[in-house]
C-alpha atoms as a PDB file:
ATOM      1  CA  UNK A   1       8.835  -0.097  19.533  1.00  0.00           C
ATOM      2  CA  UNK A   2       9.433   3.422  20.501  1.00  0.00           C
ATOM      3  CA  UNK A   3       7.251   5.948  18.753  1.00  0.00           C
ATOM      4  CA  UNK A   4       9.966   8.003  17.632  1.00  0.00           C
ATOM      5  CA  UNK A   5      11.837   4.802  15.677  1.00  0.00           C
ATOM      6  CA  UNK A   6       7.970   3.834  14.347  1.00  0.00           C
ATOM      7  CA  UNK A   7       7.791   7.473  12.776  1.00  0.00           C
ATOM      8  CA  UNK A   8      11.400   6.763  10.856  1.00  0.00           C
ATOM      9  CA  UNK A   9      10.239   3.665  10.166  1.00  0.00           C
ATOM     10  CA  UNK A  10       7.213   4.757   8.363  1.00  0.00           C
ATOM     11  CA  UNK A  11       9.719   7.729   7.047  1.00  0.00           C
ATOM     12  CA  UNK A  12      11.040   4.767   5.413  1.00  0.00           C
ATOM     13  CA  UNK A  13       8.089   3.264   4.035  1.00  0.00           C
ATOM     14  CA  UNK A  14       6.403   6.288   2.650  1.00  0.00           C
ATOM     15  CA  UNK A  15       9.771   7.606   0.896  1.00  0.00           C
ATOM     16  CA  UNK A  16      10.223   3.595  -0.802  1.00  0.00           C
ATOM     17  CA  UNK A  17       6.468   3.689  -2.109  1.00  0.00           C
ATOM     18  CA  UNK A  18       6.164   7.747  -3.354  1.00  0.00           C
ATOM     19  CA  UNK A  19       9.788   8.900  -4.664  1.00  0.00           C
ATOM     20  CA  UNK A  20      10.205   9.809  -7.914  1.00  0.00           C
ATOM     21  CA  UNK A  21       6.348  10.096  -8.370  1.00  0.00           C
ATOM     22  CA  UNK A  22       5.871  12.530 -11.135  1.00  0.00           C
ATOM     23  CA  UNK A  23       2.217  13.846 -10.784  1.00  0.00           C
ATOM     24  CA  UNK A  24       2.881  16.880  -7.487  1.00  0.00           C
ATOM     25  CA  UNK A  25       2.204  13.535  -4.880  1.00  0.00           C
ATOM     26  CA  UNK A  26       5.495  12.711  -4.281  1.00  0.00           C
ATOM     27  CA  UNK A  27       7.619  11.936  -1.126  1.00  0.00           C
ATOM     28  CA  UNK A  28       8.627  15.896  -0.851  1.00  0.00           C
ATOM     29  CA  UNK A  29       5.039  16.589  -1.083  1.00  0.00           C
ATOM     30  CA  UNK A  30       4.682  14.354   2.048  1.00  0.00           C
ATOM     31  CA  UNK A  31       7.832  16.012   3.649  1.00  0.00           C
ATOM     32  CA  UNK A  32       6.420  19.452   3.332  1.00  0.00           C
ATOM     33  CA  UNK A  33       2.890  18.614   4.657  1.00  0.00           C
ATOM     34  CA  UNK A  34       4.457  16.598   7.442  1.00  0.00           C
ATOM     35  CA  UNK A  35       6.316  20.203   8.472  1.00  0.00           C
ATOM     36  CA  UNK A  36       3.541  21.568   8.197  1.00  0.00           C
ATOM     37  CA  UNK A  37       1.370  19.913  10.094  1.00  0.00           C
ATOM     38  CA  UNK A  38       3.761  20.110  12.797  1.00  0.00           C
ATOM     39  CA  UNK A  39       4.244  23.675  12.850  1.00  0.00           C
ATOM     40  CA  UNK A  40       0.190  24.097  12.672  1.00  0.00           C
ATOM     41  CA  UNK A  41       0.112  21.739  15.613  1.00  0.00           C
ATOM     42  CA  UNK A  42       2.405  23.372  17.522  1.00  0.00           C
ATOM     43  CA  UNK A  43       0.348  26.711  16.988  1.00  0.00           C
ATOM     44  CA  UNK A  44      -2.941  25.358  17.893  1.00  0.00           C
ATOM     45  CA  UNK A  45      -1.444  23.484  20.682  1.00  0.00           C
ATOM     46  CA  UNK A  46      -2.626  26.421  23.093  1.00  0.00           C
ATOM     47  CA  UNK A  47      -6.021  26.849  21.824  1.00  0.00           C
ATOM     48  CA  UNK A  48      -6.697  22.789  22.473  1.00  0.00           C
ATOM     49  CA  UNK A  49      -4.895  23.428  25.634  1.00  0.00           C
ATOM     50  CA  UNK A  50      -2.358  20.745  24.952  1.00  0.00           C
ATOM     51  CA  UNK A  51      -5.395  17.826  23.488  1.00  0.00           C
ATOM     52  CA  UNK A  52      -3.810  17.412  20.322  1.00  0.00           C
ATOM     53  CA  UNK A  53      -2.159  13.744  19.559  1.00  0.00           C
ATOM     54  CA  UNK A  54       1.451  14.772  17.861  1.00  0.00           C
ATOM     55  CA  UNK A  55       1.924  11.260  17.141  1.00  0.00           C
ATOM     56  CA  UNK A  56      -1.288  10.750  14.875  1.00  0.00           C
ATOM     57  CA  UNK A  57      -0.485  13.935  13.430  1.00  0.00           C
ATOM     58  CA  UNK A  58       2.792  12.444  12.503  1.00  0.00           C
ATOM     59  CA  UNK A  59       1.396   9.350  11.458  1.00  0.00           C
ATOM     60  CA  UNK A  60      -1.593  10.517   9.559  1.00  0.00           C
ATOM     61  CA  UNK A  61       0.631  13.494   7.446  1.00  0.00           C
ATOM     62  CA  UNK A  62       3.315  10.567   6.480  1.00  0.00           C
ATOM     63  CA  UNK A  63       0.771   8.182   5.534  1.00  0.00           C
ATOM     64  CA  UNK A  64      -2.304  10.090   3.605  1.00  0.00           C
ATOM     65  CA  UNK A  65      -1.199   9.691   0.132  1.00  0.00           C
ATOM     66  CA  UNK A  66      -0.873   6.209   0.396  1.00  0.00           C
ATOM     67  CA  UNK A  67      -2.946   3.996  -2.097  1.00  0.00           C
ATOM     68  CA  UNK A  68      -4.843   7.523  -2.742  1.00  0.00           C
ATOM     69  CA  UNK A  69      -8.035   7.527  -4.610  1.00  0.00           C
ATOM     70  CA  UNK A  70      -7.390   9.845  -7.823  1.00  0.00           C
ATOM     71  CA  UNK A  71      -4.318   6.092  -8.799  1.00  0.00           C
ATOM     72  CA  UNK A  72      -7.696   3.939  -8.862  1.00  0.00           C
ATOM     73  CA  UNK A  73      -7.515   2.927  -5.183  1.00  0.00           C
ATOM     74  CA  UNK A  74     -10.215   2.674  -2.855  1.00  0.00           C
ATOM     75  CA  UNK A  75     -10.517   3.626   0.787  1.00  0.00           C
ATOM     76  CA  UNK A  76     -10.398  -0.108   1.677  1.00  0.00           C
ATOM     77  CA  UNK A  77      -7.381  -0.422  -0.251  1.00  0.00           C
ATOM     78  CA  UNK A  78      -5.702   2.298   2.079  1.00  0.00           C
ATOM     79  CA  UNK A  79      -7.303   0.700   5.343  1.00  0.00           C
ATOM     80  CA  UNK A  80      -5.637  -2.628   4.681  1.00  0.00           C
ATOM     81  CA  UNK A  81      -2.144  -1.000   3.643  1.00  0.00           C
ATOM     82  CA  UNK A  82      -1.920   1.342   6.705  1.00  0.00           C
ATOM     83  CA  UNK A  83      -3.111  -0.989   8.800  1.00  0.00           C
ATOM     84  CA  UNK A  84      -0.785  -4.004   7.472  1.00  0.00           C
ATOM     85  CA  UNK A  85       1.947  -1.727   8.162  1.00  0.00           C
ATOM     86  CA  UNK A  86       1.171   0.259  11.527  1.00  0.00           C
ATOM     87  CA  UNK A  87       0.621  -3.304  12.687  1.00  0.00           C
ATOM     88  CA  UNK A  88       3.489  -4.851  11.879  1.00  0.00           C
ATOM     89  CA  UNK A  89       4.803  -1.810  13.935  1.00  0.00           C
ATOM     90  CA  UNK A  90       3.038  -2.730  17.138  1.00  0.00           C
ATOM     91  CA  UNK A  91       0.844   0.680  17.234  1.00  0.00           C
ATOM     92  CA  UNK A  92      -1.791   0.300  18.880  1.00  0.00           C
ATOM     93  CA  UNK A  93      -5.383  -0.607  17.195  1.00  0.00           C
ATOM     94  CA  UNK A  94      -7.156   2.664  18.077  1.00  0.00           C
ATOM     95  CA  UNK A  95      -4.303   5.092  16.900  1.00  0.00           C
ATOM     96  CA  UNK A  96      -4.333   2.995  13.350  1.00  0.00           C
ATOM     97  CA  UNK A  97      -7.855   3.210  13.409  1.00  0.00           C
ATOM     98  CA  UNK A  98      -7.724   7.297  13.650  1.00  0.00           C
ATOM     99  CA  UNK A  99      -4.600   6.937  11.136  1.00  0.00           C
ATOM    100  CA  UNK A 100      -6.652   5.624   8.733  1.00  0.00           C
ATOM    101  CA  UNK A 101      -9.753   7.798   9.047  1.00  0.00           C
ATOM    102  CA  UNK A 102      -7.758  10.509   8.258  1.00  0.00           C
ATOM    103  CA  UNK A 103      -6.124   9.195   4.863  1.00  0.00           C
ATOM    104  CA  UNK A 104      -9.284   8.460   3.960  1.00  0.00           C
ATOM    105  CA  UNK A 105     -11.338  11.447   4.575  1.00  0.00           C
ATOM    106  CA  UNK A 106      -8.491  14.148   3.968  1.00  0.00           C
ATOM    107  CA  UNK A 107      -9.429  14.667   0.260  1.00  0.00           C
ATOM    108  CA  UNK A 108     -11.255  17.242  -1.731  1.00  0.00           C
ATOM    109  CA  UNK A 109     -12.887  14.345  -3.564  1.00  0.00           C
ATOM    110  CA  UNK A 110     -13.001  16.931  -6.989  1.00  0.00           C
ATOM    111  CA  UNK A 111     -15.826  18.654  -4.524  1.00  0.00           C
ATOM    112  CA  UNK A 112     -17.652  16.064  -3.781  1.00  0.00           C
ATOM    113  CA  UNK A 113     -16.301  15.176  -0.186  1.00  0.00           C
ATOM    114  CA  UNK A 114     -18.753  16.801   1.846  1.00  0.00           C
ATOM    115  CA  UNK A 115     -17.167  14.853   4.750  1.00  0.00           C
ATOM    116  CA  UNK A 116     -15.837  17.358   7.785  1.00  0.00           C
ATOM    117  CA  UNK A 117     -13.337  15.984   9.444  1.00  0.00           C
ATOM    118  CA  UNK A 118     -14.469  15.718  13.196  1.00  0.00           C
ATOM    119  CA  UNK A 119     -11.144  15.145  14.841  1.00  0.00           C
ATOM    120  CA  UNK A 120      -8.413  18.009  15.933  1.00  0.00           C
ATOM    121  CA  UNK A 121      -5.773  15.718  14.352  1.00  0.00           C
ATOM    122  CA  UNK A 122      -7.436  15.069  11.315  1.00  0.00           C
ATOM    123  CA  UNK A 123      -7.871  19.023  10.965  1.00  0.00           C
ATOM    124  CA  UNK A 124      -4.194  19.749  10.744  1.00  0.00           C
ATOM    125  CA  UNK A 125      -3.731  17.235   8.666  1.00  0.00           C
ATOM    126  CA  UNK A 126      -6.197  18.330   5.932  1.00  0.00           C
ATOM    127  CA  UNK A 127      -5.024  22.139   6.622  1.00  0.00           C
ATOM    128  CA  UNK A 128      -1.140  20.964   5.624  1.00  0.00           C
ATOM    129  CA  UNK A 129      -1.819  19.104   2.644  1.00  0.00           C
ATOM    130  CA  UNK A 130      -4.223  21.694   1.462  1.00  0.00           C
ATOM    131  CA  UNK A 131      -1.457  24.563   2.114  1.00  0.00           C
ATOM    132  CA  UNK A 132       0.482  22.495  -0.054  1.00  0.00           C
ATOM    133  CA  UNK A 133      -2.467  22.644  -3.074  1.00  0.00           C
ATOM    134  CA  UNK A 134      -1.991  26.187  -3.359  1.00  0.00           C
ATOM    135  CA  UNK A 135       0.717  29.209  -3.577  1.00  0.00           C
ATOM    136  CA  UNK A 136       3.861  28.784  -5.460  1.00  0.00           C
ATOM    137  CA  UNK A 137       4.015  25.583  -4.762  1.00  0.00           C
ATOM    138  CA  UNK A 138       0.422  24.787  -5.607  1.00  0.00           C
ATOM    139  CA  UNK A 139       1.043  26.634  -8.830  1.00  0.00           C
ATOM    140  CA  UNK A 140       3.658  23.972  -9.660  1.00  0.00           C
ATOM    141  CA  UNK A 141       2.151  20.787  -8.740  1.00  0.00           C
ATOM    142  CA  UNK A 142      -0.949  21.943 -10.036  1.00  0.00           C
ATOM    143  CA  UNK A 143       1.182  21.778 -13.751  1.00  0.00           C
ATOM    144  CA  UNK A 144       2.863  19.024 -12.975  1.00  0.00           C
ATOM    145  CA  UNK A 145      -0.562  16.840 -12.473  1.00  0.00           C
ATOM    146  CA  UNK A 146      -2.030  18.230 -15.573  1.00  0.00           C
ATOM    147  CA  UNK A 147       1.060  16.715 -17.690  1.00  0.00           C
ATOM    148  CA  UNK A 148       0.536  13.449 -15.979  1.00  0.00           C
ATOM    149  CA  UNK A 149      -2.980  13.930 -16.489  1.00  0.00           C
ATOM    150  CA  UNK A 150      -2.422  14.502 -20.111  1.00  0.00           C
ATOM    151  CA  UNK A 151      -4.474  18.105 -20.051  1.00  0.00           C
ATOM    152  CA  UNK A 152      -4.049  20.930 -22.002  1.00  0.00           C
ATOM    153  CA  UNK A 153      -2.574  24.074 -20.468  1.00  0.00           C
ATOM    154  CA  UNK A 154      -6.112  26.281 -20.827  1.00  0.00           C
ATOM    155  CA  UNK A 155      -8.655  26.058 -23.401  1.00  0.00           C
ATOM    156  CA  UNK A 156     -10.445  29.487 -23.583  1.00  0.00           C
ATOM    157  CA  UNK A 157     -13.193  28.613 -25.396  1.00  0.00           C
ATOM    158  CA  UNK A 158     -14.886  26.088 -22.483  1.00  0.00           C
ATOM    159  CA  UNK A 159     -16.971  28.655 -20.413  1.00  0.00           C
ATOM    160  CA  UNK A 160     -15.287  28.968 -17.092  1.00  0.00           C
ATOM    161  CA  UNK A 161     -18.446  27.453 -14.746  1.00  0.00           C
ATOM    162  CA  UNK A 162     -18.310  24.181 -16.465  1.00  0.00           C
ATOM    163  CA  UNK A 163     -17.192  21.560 -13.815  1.00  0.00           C
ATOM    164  CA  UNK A 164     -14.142  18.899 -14.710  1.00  0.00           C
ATOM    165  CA  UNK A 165     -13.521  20.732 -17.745  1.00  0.00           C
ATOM    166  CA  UNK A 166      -9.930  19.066 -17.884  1.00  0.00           C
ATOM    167  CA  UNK A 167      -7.911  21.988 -18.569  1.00  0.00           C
ATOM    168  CA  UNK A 168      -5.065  23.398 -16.154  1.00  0.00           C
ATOM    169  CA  UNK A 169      -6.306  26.776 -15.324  1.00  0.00           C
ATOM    170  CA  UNK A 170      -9.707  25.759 -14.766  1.00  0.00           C
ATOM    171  CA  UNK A 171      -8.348  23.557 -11.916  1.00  0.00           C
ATOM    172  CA  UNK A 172      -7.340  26.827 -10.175  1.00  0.00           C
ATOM    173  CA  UNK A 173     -11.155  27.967 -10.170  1.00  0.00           C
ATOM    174  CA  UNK A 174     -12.733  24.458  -9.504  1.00  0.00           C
ATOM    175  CA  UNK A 175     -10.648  23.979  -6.307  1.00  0.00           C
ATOM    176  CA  UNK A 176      -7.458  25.768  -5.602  1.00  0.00           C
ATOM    177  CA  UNK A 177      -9.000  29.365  -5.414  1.00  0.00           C
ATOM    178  CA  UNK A 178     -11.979  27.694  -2.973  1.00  0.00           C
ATOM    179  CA  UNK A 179      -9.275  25.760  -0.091  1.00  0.00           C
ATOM    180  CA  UNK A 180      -8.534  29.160   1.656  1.00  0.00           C
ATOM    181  CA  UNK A 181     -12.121  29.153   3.414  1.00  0.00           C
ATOM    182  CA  UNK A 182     -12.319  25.864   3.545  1.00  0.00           C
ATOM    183  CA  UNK A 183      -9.151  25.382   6.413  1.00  0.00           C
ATOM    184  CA  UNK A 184     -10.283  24.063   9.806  1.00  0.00           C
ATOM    185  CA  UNK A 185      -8.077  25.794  11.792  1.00  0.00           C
ATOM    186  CA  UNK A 186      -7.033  29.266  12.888  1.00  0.00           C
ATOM    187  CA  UNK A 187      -3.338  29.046  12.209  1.00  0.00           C
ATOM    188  CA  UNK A 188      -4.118  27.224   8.270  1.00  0.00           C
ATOM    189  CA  UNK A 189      -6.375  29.979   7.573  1.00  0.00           C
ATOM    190  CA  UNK A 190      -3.722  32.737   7.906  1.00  0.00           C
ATOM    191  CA  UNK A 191      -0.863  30.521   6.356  1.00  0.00           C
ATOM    192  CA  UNK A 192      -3.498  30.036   3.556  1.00  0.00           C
ATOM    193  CA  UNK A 193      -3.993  33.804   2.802  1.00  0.00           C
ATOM    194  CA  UNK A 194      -0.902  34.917   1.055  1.00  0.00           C
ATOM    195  CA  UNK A 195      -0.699  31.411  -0.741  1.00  0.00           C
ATOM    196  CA  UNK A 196      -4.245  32.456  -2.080  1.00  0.00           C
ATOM    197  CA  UNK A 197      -2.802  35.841  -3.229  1.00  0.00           C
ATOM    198  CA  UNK A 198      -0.066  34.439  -5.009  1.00  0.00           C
ATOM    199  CA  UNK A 199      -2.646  32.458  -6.938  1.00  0.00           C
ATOM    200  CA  UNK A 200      -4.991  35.360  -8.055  1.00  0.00           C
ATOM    201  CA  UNK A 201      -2.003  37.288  -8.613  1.00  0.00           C
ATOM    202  CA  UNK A 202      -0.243  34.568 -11.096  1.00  0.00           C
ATOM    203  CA  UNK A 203      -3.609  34.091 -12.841  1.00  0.00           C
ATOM    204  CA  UNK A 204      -4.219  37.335 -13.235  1.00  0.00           C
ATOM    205  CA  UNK A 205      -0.549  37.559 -15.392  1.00  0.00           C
ATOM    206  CA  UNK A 206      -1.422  34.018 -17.134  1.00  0.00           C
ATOM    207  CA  UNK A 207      -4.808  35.952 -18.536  1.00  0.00           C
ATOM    208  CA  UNK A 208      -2.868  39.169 -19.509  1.00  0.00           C
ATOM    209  CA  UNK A 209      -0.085  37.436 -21.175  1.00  0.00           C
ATOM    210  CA  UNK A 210      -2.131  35.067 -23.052  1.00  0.00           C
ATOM    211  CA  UNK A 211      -4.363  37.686 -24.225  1.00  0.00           C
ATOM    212  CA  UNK A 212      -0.866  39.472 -25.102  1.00  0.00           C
ATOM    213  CA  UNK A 213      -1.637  42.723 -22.688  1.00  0.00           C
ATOM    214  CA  UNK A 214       1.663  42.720 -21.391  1.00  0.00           C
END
C-alpha cells in the first residue's frame, strides 16, 4: 500500500474513533495539529537539511490522541491500537515503532512528563499539538475540557500556586502560560509567541471583568 492511500486510510480511522468528541480532543483538533505539523516541518526542513521523515510526521500527528491517557488509557493500550492498525496497513515495523513512541511521549503529563522527546519527528509533533493548547484556540478548548471535566469556571479564593486546583483559569497558569518555552523547535517557538500573548492578554480582561474594573 502506497503511503499516500495509508495516510487517508488512517484519515479514516482517526475521524471514525474522535468526531463529535466534546472535551477540545476531537478530530478537528487532530486536523489542525496535522497542518501544523506539516507547515513546521516544512520550515525546519532546511535546518535538518532535508532528515526529517514527513511520513511519521503524518502518521504520528493523525494518530497521538488515540487511546490518550487523561480517558483512563495506558501507553500499552495505545501501542497495541496503533500498532493493530499500522499493521494491518503493511507499514513497516520500525516506522510503527517511532509512531508509537511519539503518541506516547507527546504529552504534558499535568507536568509530570519530564520525558524530551529525542527524535526530529517527534519534536514537530509535540510543537503542533502544543500550538493547539494555547491562543484563541487554546482559550476555547481549554473551556470546553473544563465542562467535560465538570470544573468550575475560577474559584478566587484557592491561592493561585496550588497545583491541580481544578478550576479553569488556574489551568492557564499550571500549563498553558508555561508551553511557549517549552517548544523544541525554532519555527514552534515563534508560532507560539503571539498565541502566548493572546493568552495573557484574555486573562488579563477575565481578572478585570470579574473584579468589575471594566
Amino acid at each position: 500500500m502506497n503511503r499516500k492511500l495509508i495516510i487517508e486510510k488512517t484519515k479514516e480511522f482517526v475521524k471514525k474513533k474522535l468526531e463529535g468528541e466534546g472535551s477540545g480532543h476531537d478530530w478537528w483538533h487532530i486536523v489542525r495539529v496535522y497542518n501544523n505539523a506539516l507547515d513546521i516541518a516544512k520550515k525546519e526542513k532546511e535546518l535538518y537539511e532535508g532528515k526529517i521523515d514527513i511520513f511519521v510526521v503524518e502518521l504520528g500527528a493523525l494518530l497521538h490522541d488515540i487511546a490518550d491517557h487523561k480517558f483512563g488509557h495506558t501507553d500499552e493500550d495505545r501501542r497495541e491500537i496503533i500498532s493493530e492498525f499500522l499493521m494491518e496497513l503493511e507499514v513497516e515495523k520500525k516506522i510503527i515503532d517511532h509512531v508509537v513512541y511519539v503518541a506516547n511521549n507527546i504529552s504534558f503529563k499535568g507536568g509530570k512528563n519530564k520525558h524530551k522527546m529525542e527524535t526530529v519527528e517527534g519534536e514537530i509533533v509535540q510543537d503542533a499539538d502544543r500550538l493547539d493548547a494555547i491562543g484563541a484556540i487554546g482559550i476555547g478548548r481549554t473551556f470546553a475540557y473544563g465542562g467535560y471535566k465538570k470544573r468550575v469556571m475560577y474559584d478566587p479564593d484557592c491561592n493561585l500556586h496550588i497545583k491541580d486546583k481544578g478550576d479553569t483559569i488556574s489551568h492557564f497558569y499550571e500549563k498553558l502560560l508555561l508551553l511557549k518555552d517549552r517548544m523544541n523547535t525554532k519555527t514552534g517557538y515563534k508560532k507560539a509567541q503571539n498565541r502566548h500573548r493572546v493568552m495573557e492578554e484574555f486573562l488579563e480582561n477575565f481578572h478585570s471583568e470579574w473584579n468589575g474594573e471594566k
